[in-house]
N, C-alpha and C. Protein backbone atom coordinates (compact mmCIF):
# COMPACT_ATOMS: atom_id res chain seq x y z
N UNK A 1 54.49 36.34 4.14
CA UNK A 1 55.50 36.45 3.11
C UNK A 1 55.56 35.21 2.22
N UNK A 2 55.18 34.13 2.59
CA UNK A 2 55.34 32.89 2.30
C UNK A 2 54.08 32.96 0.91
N UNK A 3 53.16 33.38 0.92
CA UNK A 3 52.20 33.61 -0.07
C UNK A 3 52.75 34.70 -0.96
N UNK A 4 53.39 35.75 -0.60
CA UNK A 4 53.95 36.76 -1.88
C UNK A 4 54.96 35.80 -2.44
N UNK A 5 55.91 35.20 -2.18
CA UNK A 5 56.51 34.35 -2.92
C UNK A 5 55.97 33.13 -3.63
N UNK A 6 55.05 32.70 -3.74
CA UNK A 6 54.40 31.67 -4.24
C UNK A 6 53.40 32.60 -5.42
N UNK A 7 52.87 33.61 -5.44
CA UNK A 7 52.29 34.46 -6.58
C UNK A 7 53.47 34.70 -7.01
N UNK A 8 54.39 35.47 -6.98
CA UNK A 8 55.75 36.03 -7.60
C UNK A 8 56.35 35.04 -8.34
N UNK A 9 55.94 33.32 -8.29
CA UNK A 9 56.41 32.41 -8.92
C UNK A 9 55.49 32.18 -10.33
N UNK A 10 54.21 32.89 -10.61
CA UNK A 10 53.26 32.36 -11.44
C UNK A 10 53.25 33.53 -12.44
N UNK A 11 52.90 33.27 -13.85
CA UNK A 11 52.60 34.12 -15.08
C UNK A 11 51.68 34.39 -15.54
N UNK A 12 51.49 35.26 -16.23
CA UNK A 12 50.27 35.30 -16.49
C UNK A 12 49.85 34.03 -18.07
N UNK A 13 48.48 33.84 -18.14
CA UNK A 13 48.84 32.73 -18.90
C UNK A 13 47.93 33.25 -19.86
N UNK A 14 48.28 32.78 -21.22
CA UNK A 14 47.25 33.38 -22.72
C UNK A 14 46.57 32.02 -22.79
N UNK A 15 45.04 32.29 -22.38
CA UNK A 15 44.12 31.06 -22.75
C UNK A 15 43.86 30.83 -24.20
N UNK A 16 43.96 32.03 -25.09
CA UNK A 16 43.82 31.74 -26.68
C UNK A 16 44.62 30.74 -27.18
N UNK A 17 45.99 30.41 -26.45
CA UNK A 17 46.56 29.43 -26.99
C UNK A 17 46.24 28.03 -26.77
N UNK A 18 45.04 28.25 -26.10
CA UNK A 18 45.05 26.84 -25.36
C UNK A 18 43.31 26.30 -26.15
N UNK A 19 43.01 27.46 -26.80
CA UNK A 19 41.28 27.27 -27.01
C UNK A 19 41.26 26.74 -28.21
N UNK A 20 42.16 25.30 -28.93
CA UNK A 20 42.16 24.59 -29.92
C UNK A 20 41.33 23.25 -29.27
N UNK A 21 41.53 23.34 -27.83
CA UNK A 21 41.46 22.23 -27.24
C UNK A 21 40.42 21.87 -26.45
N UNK A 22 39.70 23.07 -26.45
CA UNK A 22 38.19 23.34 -25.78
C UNK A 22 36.93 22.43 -26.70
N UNK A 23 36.59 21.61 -25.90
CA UNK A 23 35.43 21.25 -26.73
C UNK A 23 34.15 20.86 -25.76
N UNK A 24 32.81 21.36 -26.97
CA UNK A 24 31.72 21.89 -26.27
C UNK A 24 30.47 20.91 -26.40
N UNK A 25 29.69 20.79 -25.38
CA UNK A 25 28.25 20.11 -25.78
C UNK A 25 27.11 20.60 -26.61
N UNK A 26 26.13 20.52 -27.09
CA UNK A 26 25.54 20.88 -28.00
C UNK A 26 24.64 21.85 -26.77
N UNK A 27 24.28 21.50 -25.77
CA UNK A 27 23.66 22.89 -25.02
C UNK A 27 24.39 24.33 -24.59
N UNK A 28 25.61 23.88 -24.26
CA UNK A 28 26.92 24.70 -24.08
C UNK A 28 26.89 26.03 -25.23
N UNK A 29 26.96 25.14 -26.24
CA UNK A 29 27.03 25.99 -27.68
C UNK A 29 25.68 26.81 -28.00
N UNK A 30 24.57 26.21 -27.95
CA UNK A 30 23.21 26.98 -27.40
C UNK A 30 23.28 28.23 -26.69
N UNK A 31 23.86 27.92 -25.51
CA UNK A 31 24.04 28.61 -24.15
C UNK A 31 24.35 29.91 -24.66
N UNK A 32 25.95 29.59 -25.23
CA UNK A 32 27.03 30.85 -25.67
C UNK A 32 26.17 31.67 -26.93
N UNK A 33 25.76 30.78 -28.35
CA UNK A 33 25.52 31.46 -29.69
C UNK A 33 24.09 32.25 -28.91
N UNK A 34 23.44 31.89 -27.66
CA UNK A 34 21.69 32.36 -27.87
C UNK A 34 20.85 32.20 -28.87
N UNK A 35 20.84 30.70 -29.15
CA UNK A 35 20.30 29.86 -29.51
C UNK A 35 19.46 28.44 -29.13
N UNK A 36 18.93 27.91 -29.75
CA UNK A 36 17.69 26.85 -29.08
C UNK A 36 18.52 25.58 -29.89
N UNK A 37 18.41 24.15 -29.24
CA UNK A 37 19.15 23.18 -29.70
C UNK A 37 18.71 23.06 -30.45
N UNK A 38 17.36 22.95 -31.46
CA UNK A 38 16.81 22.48 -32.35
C UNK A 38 17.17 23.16 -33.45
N UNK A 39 17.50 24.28 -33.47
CA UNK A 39 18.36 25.33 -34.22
C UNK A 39 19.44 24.91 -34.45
N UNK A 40 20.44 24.78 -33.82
CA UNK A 40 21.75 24.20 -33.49
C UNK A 40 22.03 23.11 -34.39
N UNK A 41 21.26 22.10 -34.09
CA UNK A 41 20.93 20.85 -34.71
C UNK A 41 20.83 21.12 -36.24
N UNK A 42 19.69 21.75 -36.94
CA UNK A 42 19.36 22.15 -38.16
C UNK A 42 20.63 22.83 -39.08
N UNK A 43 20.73 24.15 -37.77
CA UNK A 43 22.35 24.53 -38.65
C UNK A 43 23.18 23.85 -38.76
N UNK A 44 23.75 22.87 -38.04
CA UNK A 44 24.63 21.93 -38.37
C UNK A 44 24.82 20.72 -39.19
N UNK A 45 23.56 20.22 -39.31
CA UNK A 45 23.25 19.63 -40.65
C UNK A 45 23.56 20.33 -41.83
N UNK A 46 22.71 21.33 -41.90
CA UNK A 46 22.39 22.41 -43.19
C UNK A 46 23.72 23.10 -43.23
N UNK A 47 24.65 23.04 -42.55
CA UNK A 47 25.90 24.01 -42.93
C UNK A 47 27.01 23.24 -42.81
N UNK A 48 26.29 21.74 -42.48
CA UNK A 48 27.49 20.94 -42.58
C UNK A 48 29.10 20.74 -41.51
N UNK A 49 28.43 21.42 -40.57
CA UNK A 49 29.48 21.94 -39.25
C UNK A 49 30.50 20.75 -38.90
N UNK A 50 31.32 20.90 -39.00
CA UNK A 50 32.09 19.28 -38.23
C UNK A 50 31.61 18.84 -36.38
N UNK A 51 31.75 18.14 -36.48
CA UNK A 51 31.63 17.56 -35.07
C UNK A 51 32.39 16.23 -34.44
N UNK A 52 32.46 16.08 -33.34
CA UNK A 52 32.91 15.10 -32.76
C UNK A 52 32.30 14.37 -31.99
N UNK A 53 32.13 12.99 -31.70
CA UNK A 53 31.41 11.86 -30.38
C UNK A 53 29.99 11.78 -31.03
N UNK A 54 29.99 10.31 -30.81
CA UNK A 54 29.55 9.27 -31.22
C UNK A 54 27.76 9.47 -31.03
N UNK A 55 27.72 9.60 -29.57
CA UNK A 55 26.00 9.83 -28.96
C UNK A 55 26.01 10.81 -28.44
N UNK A 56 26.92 11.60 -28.90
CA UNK A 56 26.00 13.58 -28.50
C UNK A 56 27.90 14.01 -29.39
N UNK A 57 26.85 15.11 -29.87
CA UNK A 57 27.54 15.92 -31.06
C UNK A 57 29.10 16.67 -30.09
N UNK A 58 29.69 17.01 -30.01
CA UNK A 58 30.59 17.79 -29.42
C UNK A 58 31.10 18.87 -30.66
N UNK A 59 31.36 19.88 -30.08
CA UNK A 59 31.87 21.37 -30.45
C UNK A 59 33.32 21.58 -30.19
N UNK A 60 34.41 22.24 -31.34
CA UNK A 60 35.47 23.13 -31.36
C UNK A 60 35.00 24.27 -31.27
N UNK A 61 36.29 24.98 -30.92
CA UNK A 61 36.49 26.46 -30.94
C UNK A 61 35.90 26.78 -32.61
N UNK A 62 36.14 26.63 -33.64
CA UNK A 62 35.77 26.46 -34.52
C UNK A 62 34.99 26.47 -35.27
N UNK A 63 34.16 25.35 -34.57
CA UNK A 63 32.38 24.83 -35.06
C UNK A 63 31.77 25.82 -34.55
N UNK A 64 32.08 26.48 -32.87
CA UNK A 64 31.27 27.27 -32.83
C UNK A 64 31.71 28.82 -33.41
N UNK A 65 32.32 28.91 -33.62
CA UNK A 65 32.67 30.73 -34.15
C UNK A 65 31.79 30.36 -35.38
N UNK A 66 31.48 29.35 -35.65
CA UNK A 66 30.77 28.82 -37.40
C UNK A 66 29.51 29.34 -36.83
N UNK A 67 29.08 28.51 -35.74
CA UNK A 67 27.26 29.03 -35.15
C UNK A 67 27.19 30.70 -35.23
N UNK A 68 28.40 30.97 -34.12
CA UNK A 68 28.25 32.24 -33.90
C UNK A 68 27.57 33.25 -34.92
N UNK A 69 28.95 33.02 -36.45
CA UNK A 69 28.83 33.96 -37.63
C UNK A 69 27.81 33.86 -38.19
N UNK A 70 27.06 32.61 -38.01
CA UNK A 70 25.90 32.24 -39.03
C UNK A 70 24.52 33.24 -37.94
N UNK A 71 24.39 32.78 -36.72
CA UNK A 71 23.60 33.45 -36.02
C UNK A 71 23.30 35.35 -36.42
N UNK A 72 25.20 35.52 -36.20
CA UNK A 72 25.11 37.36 -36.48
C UNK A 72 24.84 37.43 -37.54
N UNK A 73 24.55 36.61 -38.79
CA UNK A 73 24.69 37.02 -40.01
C UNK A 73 22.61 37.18 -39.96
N UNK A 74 22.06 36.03 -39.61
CA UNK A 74 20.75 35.79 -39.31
C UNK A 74 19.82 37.12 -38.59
N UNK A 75 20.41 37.57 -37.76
CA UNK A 75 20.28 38.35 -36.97
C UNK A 75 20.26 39.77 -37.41
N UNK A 76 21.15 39.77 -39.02
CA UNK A 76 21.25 41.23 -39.60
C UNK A 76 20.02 40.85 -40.62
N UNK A 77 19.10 39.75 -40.36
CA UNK A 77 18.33 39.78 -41.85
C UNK A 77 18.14 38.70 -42.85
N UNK A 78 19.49 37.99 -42.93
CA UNK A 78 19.88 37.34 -44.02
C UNK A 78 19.27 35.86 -43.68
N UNK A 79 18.52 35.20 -44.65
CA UNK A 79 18.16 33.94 -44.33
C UNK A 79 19.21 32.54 -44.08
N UNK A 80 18.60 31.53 -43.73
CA UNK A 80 20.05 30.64 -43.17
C UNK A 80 20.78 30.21 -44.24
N UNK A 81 20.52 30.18 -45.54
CA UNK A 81 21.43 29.71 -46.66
C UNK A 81 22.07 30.94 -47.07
N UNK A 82 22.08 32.16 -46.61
CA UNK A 82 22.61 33.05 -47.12
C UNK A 82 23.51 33.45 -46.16
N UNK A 83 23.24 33.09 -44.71
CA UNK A 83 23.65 32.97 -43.34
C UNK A 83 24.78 32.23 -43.30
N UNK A 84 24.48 31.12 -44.10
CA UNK A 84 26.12 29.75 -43.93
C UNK A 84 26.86 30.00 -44.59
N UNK A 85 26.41 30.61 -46.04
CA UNK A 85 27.48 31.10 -47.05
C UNK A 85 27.62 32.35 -46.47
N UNK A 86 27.63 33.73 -46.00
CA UNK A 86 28.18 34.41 -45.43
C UNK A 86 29.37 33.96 -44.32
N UNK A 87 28.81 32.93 -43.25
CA UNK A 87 29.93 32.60 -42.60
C UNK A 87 31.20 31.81 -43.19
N UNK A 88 30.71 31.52 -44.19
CA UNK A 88 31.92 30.15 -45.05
C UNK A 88 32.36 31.15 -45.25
N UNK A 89 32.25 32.03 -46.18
CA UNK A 89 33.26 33.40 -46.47
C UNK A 89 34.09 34.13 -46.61
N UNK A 90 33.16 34.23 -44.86
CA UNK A 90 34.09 35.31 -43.78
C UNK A 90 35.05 34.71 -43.34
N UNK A 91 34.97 33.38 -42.70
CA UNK A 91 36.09 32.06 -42.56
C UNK A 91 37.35 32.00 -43.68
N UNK A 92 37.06 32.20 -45.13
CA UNK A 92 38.20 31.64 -46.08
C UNK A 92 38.80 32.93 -45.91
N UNK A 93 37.83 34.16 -45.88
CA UNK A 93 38.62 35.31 -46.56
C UNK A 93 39.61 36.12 -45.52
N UNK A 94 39.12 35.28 -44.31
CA UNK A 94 39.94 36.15 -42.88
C UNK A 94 41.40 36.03 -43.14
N UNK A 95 41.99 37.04 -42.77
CA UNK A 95 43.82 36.58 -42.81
C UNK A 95 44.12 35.91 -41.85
N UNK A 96 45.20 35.04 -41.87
CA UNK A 96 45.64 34.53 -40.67
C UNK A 96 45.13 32.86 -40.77
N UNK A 97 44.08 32.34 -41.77
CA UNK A 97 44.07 30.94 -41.76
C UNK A 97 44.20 30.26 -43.02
C-alpha cells in the first residue's frame, strides 16, 4: 500500500514545456535528423544555424527542427539553398511564433 500512495502523489508531466532547455551535440543531432556530421556541419554554416559552446557546436530544440525541415525539404528533391529557404519560411510563416 505504501507504493500506491507514493504513485497517487505524482502527475503526469508535459516534457514540451521543458524542451527550450534541451541542448544537443552535433552527433546527437546527426543521430535524430539521419544525417552524417559533415552534412550537419555544412548546413549549419550554409544556413547559418545558431549554436552554442566554444569547442563543439551544441544544439536547441530549435536549431534542430531547422536540420530537421531542411533535411525533409532535401529529401522531397529540393536542393540545399532551396532547402534552407524553404525551412526559413516554414519557421516565419508558422502560427504561434
Amino acid at each position: 500500500m505504501a507504493v500506491s500512495r507514493q504513485v497517487d502523489l505524482l502527475e503526469p508531466i508535459n516534457l514540451a514545456e521543458h524542451l527550450d532547455k534541451v541542448e544537443l551535440y552535433l552527433g546527437q543531432v546527426c543521430q535524430i535528423a539521419g544525417i552524417s556530421k559533415m552534412q550537419l556541419d555544412y548546413w549549419t554554416n550554409k544556413a547559418q544555424i545558431p549554436t552554442k559552446g566554444k569547442k563543439q557546436r551544441i544544439y536547441d530544440i530549435d536549431a534542430l527542427e531547422t536540420v530537421m525541415l531542411i533535411k525533409q525539404a532535401k529529401d522531397k528533391g529540393l536542393n540545399l539553398g532551396a532547402a534552407i529557404e524553404a525551412a526559413q519560411n516554414f519557421r516565419e510563416q508558422r502560427p504561434g511564433l
